[in-house]
Every structure is written in structure tokens, then in C-alpha cells.
PDB file of N, CA and C in Angstrom:
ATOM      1  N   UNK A   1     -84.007 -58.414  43.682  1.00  0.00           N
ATOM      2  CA  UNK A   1     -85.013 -59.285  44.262  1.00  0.00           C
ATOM      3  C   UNK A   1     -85.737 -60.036  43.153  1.00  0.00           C
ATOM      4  N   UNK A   2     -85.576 -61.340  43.180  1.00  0.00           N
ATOM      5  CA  UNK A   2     -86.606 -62.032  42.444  1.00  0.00           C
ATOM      6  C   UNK A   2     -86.303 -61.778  40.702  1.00  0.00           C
ATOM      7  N   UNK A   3     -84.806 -61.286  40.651  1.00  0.00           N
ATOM      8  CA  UNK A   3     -84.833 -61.037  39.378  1.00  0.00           C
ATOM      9  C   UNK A   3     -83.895 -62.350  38.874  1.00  0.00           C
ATOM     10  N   UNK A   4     -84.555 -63.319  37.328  1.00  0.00           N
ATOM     11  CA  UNK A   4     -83.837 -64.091  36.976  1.00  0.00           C
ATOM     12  C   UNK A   4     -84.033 -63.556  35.159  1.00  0.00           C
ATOM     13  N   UNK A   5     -83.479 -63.882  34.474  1.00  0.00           N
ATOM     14  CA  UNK A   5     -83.252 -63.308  33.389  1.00  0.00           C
ATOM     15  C   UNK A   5     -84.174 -64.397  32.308  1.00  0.00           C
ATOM     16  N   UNK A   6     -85.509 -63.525  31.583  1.00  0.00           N
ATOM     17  CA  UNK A   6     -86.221 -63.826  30.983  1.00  0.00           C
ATOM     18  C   UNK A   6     -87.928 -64.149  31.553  1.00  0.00           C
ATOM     19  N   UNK A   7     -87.832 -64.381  32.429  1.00  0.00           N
ATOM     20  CA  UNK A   7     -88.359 -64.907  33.817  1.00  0.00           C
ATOM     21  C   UNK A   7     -89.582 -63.305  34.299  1.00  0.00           C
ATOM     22  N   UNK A   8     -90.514 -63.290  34.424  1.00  0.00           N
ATOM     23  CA  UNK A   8     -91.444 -62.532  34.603  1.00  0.00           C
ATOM     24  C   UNK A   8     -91.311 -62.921  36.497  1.00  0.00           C
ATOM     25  N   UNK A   9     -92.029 -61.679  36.723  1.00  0.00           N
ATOM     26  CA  UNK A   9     -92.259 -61.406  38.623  1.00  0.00           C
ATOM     27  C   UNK A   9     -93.563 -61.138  38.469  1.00  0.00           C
ATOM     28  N   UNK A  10     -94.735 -61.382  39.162  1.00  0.00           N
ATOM     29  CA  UNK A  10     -96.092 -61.259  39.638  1.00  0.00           C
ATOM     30  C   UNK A  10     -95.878 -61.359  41.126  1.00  0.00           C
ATOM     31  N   UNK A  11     -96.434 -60.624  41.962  1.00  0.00           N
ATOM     32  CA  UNK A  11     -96.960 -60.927  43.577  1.00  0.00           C
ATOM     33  C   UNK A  11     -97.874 -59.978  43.625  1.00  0.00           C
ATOM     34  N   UNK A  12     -98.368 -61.458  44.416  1.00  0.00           N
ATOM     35  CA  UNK A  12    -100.035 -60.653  45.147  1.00  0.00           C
ATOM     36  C   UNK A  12     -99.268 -60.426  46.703  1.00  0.00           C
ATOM     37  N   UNK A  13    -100.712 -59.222  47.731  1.00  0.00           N
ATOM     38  CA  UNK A  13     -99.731 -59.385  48.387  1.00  0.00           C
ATOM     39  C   UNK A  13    -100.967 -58.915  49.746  1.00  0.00           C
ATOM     40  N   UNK A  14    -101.122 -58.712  50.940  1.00  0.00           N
ATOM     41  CA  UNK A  14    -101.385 -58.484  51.597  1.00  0.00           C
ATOM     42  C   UNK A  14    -100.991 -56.734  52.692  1.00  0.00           C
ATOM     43  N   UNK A  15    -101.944 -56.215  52.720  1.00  0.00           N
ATOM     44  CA  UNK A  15    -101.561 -54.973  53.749  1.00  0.00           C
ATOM     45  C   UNK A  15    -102.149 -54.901  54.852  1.00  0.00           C
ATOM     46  N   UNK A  16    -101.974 -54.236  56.077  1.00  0.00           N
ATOM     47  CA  UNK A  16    -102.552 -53.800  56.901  1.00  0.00           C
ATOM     48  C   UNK A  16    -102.426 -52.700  57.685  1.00  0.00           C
ATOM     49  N   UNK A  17    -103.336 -52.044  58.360  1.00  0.00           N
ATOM     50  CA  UNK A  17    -102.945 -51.190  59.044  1.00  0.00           C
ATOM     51  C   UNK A  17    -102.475 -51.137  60.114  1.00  0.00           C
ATOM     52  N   UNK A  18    -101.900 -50.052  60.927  1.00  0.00           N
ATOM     53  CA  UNK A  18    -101.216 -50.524  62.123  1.00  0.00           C
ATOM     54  C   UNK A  18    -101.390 -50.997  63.166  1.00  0.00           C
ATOM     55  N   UNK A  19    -103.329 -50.911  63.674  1.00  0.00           N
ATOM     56  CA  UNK A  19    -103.787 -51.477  64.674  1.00  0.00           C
ATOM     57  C   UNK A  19    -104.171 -53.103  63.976  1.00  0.00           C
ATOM     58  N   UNK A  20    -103.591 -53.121  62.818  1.00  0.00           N
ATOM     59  CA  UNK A  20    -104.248 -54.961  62.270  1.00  0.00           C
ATOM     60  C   UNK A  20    -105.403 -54.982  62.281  1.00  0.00           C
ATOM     61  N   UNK A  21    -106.404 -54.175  61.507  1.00  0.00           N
ATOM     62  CA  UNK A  21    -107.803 -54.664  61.894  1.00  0.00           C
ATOM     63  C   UNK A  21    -108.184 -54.586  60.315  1.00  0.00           C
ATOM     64  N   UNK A  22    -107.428 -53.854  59.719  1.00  0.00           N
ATOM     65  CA  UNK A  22    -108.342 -53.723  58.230  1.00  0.00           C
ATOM     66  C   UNK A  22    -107.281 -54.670  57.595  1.00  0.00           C
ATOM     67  N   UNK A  23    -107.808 -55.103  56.175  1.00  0.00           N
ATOM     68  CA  UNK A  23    -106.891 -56.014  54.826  1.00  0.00           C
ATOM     69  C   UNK A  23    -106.787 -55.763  53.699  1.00  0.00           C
ATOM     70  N   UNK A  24    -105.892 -55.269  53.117  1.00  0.00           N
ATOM     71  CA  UNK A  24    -105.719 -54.882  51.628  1.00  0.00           C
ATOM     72  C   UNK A  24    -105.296 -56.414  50.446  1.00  0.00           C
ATOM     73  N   UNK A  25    -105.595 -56.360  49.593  1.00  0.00           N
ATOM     74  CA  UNK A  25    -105.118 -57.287  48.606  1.00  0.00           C
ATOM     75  C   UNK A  25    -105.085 -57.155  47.331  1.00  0.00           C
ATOM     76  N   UNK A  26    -103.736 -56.545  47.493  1.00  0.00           N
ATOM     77  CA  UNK A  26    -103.225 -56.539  45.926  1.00  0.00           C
ATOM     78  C   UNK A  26    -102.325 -57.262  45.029  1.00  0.00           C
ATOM     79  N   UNK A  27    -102.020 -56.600  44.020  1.00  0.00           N
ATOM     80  CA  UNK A  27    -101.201 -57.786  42.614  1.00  0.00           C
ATOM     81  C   UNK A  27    -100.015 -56.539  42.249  1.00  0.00           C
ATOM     82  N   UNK A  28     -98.907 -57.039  41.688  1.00  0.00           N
ATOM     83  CA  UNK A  28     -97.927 -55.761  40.935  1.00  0.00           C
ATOM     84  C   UNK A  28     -97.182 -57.043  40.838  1.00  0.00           C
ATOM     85  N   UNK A  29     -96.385 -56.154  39.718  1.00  0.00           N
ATOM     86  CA  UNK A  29     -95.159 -56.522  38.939  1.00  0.00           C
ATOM     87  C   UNK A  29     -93.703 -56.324  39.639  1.00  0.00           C
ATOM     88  N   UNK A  30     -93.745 -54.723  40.838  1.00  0.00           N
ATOM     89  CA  UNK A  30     -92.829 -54.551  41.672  1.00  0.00           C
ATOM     90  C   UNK A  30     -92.991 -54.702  42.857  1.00  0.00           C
ATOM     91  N   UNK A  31     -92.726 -55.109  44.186  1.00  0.00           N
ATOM     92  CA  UNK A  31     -93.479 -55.196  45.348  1.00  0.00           C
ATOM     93  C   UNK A  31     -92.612 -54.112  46.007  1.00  0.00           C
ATOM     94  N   UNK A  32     -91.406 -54.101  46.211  1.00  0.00           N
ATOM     95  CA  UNK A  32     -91.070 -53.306  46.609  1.00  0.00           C
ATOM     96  C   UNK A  32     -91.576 -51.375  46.112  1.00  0.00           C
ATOM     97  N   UNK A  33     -91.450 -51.255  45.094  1.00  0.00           N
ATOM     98  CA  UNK A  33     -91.894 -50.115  44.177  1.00  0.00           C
ATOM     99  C   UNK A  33     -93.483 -49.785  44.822  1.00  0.00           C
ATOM    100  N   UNK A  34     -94.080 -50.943  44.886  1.00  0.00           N
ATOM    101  CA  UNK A  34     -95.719 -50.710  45.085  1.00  0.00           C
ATOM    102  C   UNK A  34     -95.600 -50.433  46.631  1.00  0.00           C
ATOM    103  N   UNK A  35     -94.853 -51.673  47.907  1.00  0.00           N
ATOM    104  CA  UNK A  35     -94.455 -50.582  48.739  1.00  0.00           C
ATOM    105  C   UNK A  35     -94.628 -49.102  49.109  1.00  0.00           C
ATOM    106  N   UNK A  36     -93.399 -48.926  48.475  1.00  0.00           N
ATOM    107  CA  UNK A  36     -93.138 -47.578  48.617  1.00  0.00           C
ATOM    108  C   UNK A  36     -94.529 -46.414  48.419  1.00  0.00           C
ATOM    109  N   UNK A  37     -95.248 -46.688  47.170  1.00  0.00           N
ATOM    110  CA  UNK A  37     -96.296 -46.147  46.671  1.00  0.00           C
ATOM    111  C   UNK A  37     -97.471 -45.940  47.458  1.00  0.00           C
ATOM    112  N   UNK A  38     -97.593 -47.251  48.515  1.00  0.00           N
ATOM    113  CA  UNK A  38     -98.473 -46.769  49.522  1.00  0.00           C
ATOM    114  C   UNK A  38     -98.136 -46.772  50.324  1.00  0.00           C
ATOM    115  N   UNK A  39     -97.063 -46.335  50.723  1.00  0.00           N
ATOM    116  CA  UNK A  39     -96.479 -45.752  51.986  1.00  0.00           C
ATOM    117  C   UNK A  39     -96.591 -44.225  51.773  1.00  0.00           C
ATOM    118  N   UNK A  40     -96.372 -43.794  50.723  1.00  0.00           N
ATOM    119  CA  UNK A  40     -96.210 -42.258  50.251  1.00  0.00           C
ATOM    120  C   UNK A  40     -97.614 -42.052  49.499  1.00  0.00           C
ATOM    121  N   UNK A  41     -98.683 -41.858  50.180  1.00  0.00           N
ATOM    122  CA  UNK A  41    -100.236 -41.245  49.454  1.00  0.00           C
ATOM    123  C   UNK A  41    -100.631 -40.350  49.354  1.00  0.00           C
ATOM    124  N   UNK A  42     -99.573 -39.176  49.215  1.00  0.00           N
ATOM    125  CA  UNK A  42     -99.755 -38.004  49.125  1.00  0.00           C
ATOM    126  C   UNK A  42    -100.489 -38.118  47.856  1.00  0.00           C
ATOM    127  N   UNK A  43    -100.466 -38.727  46.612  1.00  0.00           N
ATOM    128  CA  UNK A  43    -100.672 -38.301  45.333  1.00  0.00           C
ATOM    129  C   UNK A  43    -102.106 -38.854  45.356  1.00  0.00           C
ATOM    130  N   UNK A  44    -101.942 -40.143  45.958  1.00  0.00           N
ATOM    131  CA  UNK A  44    -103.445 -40.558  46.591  1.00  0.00           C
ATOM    132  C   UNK A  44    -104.046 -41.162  47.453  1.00  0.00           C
ATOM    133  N   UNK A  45    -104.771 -39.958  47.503  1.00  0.00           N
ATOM    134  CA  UNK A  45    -105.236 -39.890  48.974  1.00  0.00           C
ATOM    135  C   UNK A  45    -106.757 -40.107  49.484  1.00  0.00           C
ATOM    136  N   UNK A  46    -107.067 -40.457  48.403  1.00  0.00           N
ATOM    137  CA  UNK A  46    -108.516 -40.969  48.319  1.00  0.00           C
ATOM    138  C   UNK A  46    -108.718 -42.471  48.348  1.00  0.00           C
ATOM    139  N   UNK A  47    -107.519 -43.390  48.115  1.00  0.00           N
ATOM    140  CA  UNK A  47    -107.127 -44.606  47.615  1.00  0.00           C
ATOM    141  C   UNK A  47    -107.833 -45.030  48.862  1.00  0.00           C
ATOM    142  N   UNK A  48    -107.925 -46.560  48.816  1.00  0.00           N
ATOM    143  CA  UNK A  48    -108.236 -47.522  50.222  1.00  0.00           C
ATOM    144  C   UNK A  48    -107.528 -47.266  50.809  1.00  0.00           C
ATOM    145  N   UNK A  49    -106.212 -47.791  50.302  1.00  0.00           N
ATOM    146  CA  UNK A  49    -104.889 -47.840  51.338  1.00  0.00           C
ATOM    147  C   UNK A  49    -104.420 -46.648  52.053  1.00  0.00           C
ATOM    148  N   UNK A  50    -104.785 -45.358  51.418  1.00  0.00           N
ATOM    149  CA  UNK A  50    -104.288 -44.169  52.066  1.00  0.00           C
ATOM    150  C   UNK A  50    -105.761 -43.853  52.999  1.00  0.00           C
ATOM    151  N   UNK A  51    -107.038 -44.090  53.029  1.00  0.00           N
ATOM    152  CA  UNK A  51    -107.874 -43.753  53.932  1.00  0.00           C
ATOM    153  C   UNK A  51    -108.015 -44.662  55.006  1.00  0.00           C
ATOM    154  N   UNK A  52    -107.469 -45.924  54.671  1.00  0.00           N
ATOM    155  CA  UNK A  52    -107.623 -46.890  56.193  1.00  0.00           C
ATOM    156  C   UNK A  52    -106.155 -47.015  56.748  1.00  0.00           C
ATOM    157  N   UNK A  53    -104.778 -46.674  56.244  1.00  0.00           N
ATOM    158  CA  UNK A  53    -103.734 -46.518  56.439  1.00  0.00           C
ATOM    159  C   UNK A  53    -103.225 -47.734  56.445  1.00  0.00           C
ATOM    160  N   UNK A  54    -103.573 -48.944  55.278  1.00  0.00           N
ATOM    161  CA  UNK A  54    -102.949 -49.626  54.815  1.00  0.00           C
ATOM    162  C   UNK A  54    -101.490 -49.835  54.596  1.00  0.00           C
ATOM    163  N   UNK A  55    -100.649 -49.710  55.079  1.00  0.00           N
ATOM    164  CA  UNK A  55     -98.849 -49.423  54.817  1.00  0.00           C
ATOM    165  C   UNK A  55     -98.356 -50.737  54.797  1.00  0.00           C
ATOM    166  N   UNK A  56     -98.935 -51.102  55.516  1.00  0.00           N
ATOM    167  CA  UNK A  56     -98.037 -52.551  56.395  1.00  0.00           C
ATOM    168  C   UNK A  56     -98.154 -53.768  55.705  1.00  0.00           C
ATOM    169  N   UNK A  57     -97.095 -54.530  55.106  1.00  0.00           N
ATOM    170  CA  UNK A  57     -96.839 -55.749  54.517  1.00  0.00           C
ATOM    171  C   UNK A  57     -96.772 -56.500  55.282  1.00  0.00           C
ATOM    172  N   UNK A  58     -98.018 -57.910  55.319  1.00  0.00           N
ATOM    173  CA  UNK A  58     -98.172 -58.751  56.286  1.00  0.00           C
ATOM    174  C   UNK A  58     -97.707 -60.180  55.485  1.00  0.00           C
ATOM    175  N   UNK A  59     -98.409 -60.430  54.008  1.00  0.00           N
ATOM    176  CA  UNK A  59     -98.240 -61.480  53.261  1.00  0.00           C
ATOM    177  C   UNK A  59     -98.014 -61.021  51.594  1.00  0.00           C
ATOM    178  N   UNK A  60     -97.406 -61.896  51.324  1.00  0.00           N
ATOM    179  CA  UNK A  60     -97.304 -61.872  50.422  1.00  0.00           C
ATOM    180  C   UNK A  60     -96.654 -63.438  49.167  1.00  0.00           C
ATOM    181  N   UNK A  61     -96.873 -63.758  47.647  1.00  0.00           N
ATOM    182  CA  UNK A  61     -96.853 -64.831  47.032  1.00  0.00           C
ATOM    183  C   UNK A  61     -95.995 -64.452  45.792  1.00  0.00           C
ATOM    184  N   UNK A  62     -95.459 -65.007  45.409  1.00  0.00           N
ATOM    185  CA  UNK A  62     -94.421 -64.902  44.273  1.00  0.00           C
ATOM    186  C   UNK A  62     -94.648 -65.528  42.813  1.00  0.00           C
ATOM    187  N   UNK A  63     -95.673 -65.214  41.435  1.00  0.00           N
ATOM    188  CA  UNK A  63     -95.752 -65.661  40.733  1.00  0.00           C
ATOM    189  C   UNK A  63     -94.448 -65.680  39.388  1.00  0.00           C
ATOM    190  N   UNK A  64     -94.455 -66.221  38.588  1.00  0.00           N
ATOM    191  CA  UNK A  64     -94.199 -66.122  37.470  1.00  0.00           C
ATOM    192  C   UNK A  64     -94.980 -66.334  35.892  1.00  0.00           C
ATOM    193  N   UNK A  65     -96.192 -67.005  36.259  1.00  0.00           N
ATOM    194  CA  UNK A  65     -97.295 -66.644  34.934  1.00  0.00           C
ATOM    195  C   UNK A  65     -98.514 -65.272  36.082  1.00  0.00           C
ATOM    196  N   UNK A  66     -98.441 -64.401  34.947  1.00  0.00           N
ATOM    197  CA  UNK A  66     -99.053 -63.635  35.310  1.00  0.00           C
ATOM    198  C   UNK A  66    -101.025 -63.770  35.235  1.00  0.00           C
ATOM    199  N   UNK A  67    -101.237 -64.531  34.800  1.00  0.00           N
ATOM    200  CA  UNK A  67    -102.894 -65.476  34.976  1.00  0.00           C
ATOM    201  C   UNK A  67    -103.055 -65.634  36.117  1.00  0.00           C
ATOM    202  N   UNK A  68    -102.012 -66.430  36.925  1.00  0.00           N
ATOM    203  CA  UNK A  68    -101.668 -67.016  37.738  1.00  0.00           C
ATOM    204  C   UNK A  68    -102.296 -66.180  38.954  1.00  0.00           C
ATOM    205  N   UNK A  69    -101.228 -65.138  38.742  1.00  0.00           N
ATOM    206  CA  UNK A  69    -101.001 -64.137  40.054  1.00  0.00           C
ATOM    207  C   UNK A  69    -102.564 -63.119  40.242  1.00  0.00           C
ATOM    208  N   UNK A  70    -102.889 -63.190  38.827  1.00  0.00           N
ATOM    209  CA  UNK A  70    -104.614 -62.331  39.078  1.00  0.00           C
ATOM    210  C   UNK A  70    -105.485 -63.198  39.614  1.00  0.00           C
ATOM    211  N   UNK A  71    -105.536 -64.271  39.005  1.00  0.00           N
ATOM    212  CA  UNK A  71    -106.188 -65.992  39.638  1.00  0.00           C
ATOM    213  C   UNK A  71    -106.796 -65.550  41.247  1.00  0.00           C
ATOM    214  N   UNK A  72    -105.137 -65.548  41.419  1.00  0.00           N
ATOM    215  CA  UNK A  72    -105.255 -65.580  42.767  1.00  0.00           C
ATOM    216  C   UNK A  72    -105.158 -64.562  43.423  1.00  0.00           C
ATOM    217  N   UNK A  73    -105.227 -63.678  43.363  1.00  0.00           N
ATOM    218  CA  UNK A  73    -105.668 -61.991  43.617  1.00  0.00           C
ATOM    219  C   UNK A  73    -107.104 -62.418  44.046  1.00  0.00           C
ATOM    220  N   UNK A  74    -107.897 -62.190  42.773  1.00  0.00           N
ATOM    221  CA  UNK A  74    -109.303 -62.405  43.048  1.00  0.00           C
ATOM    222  C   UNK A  74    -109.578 -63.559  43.903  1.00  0.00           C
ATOM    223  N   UNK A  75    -109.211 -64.771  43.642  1.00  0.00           N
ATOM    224  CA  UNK A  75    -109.843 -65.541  44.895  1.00  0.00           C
ATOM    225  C   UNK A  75    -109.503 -64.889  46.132  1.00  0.00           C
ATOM    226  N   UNK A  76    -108.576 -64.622  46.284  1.00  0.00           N
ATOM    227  CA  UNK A  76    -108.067 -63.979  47.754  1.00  0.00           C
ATOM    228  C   UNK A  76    -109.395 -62.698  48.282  1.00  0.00           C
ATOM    229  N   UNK A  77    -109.123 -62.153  47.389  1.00  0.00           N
ATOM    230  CA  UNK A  77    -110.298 -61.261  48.024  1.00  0.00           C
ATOM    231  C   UNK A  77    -111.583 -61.504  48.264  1.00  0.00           C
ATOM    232  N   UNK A  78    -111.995 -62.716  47.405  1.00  0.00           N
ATOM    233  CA  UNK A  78    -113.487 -63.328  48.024  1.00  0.00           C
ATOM    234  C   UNK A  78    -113.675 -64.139  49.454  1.00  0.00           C
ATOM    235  N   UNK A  79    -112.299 -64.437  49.382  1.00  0.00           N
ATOM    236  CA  UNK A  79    -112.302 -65.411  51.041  1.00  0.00           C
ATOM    237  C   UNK A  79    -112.781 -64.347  52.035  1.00  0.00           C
ATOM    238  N   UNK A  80    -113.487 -65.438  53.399  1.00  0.00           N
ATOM    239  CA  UNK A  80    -114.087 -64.471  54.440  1.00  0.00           C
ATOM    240  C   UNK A  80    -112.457 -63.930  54.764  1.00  0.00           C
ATOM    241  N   UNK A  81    -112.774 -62.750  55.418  1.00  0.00           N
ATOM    242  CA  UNK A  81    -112.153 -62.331  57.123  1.00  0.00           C
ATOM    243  C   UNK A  81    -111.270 -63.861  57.393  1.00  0.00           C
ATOM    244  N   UNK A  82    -111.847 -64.196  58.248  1.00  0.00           N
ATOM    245  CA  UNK A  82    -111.056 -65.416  59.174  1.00  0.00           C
ATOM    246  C   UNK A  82    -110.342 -66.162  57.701  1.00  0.00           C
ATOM    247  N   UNK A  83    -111.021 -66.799  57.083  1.00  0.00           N
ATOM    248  CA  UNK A  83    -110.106 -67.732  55.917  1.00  0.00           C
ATOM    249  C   UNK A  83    -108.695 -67.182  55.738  1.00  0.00           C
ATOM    250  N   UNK A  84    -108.877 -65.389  55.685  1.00  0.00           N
ATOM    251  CA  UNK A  84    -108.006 -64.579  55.103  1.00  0.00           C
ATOM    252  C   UNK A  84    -106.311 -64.706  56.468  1.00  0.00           C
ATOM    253  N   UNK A  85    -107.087 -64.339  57.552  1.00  0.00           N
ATOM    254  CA  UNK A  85    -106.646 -64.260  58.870  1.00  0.00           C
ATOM    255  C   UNK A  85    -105.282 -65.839  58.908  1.00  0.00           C
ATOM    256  N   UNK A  86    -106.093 -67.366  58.651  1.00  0.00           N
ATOM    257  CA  UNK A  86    -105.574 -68.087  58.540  1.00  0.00           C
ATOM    258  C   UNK A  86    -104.484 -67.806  57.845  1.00  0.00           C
ATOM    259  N   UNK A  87    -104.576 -67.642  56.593  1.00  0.00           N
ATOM    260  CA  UNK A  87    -103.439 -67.659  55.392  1.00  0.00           C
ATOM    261  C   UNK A  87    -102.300 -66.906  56.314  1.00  0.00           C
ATOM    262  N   UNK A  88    -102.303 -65.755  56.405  1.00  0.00           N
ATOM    263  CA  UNK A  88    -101.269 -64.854  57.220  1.00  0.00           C
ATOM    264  C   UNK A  88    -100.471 -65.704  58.532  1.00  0.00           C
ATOM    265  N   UNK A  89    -101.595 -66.556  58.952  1.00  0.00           N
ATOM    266  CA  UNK A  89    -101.267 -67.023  60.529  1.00  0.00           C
ATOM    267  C   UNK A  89    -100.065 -67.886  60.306  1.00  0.00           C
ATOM    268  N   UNK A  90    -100.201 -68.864  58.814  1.00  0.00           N
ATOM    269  CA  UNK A  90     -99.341 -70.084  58.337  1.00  0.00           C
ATOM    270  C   UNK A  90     -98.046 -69.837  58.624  1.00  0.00           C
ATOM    271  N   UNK A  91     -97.986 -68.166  57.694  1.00  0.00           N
ATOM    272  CA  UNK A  91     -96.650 -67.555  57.228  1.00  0.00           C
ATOM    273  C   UNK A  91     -96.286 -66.768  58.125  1.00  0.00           C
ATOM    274  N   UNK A  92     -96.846 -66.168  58.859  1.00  0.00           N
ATOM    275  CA  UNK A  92     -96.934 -65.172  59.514  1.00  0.00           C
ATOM    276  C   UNK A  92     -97.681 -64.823  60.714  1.00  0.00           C
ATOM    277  N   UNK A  93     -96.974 -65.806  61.987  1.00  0.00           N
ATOM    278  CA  UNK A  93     -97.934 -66.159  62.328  1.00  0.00           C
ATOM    279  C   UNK A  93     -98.396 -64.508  63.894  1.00  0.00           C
ATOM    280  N   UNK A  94     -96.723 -63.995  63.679  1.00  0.00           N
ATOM    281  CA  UNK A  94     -96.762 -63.094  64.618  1.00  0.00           C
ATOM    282  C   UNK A  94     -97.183 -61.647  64.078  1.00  0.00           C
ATOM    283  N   UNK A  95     -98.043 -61.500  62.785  1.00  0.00           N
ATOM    284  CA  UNK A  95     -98.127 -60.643  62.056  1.00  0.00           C
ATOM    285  C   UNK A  95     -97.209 -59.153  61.892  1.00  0.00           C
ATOM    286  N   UNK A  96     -96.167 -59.962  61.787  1.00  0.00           N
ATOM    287  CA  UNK A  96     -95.157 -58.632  61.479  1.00  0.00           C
ATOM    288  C   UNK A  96     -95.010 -58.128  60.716  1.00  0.00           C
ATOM    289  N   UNK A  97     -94.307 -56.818  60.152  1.00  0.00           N
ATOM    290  CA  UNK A  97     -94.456 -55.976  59.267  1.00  0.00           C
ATOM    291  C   UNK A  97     -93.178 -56.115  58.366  1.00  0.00           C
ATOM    292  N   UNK A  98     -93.766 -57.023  57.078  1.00  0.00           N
ATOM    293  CA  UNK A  98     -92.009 -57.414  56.135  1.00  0.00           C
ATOM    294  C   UNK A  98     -91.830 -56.062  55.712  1.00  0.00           C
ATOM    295  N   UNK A  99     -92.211 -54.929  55.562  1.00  0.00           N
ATOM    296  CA  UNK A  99     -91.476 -54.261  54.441  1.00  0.00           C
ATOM    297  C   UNK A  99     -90.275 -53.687  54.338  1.00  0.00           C
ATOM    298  N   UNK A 100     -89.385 -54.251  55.676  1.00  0.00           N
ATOM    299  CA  UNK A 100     -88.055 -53.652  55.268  1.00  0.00           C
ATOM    300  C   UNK A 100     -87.184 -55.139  55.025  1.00  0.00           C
ATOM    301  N   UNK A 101     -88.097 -56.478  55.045  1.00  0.00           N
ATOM    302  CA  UNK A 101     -87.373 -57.660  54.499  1.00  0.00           C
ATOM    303  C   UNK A 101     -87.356 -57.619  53.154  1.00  0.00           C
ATOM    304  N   UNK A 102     -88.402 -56.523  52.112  1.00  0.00           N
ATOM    305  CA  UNK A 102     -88.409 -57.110  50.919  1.00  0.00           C
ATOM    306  C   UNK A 102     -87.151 -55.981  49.822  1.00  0.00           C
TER     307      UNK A 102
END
């Protein structure tokens, strides 16, 4: 996935839980790998994602300068609720759960 040779991977990315009411927003180098990581919170279990049951991949962005991809991490998380809601709606508009597309 996303692998080209020399070429760096950044994605930010979006979670939710299964009733869709809460929003996670994070950054990694692996998306799939990070996936997995909060799907499995046994190790932590104190995390956001493991106390609101964050699992679910709703959105997500594909960098290659890694400035870039924190950039926009942080703005993302300052946007309201609804701003946030929009972004997802563009891409996603039936909020489905990619994580077995990635």
C-alpha cells in the first residue's frame, strides 16, 4: 500500500465508534499497522480510542512531506464537530467503515 521507492507515507486519519457519535484524529507512518493497534487495546486501555471504542476508519489523507501531514492533523482537530462531520460527508458520505479497504 502506498509504497513507492524513496518516497515517505504520512496519513492522518479519522476514527469512530460504532454508534458514530464520537471522533478520533490521528497521524502515522503505517495506517494499516495503526489500525490494527486500535483495534487490539488490550495493551491500552486507558487510551481515547480504547475508552470510547474508537475502531472504526471513517477518513482518511495520504501525505508525503511529513510537516505536511502534522499541519494537518492539528488543524483537523481544531475544526468544530459539524466542519469535521462535512469533511467525512465529501468522501464518505455513507460513513462506512474502510478498514478492511486499506
Amino acid at each position: 500500500m502506498f509504497q513507492t521507492l524513496g518516497q515517505h507515507n504520512y496519513f492522518v486519519y479519522i476514527l469512530t465508534n460504532k454508534s458514530k457519535t464520537v471522533l478520533y484524529i490521528g497521524f502515522t507512518t503505517d495506517l494499516k499497522d495503526r489500525l490494527h493497534f486500535h483495534q487490539n487495546p488490550e495493551a491500552h486501555s486507558k487510551s481515547f480510542t480504547a475508552r470510547y471504542k474508537c475502531f472504526n476508519l471513517i477518513y482518511w489523507e495520504h501525505y508525503t512531506e511529513v510537516q505536511t501531514a502534522i499541519d494537518r492533523e492539528n488543524q483537523l482537530k481544531k475544526w468544530s464537530r459539524s466542519k469535521k462531520d462535512d469533511l467525512i460527508n465529501k468522501v464518505n458520505p455513507d460513513w462506512r467503515f474502510l478498514n478492511e479497504e486499506i
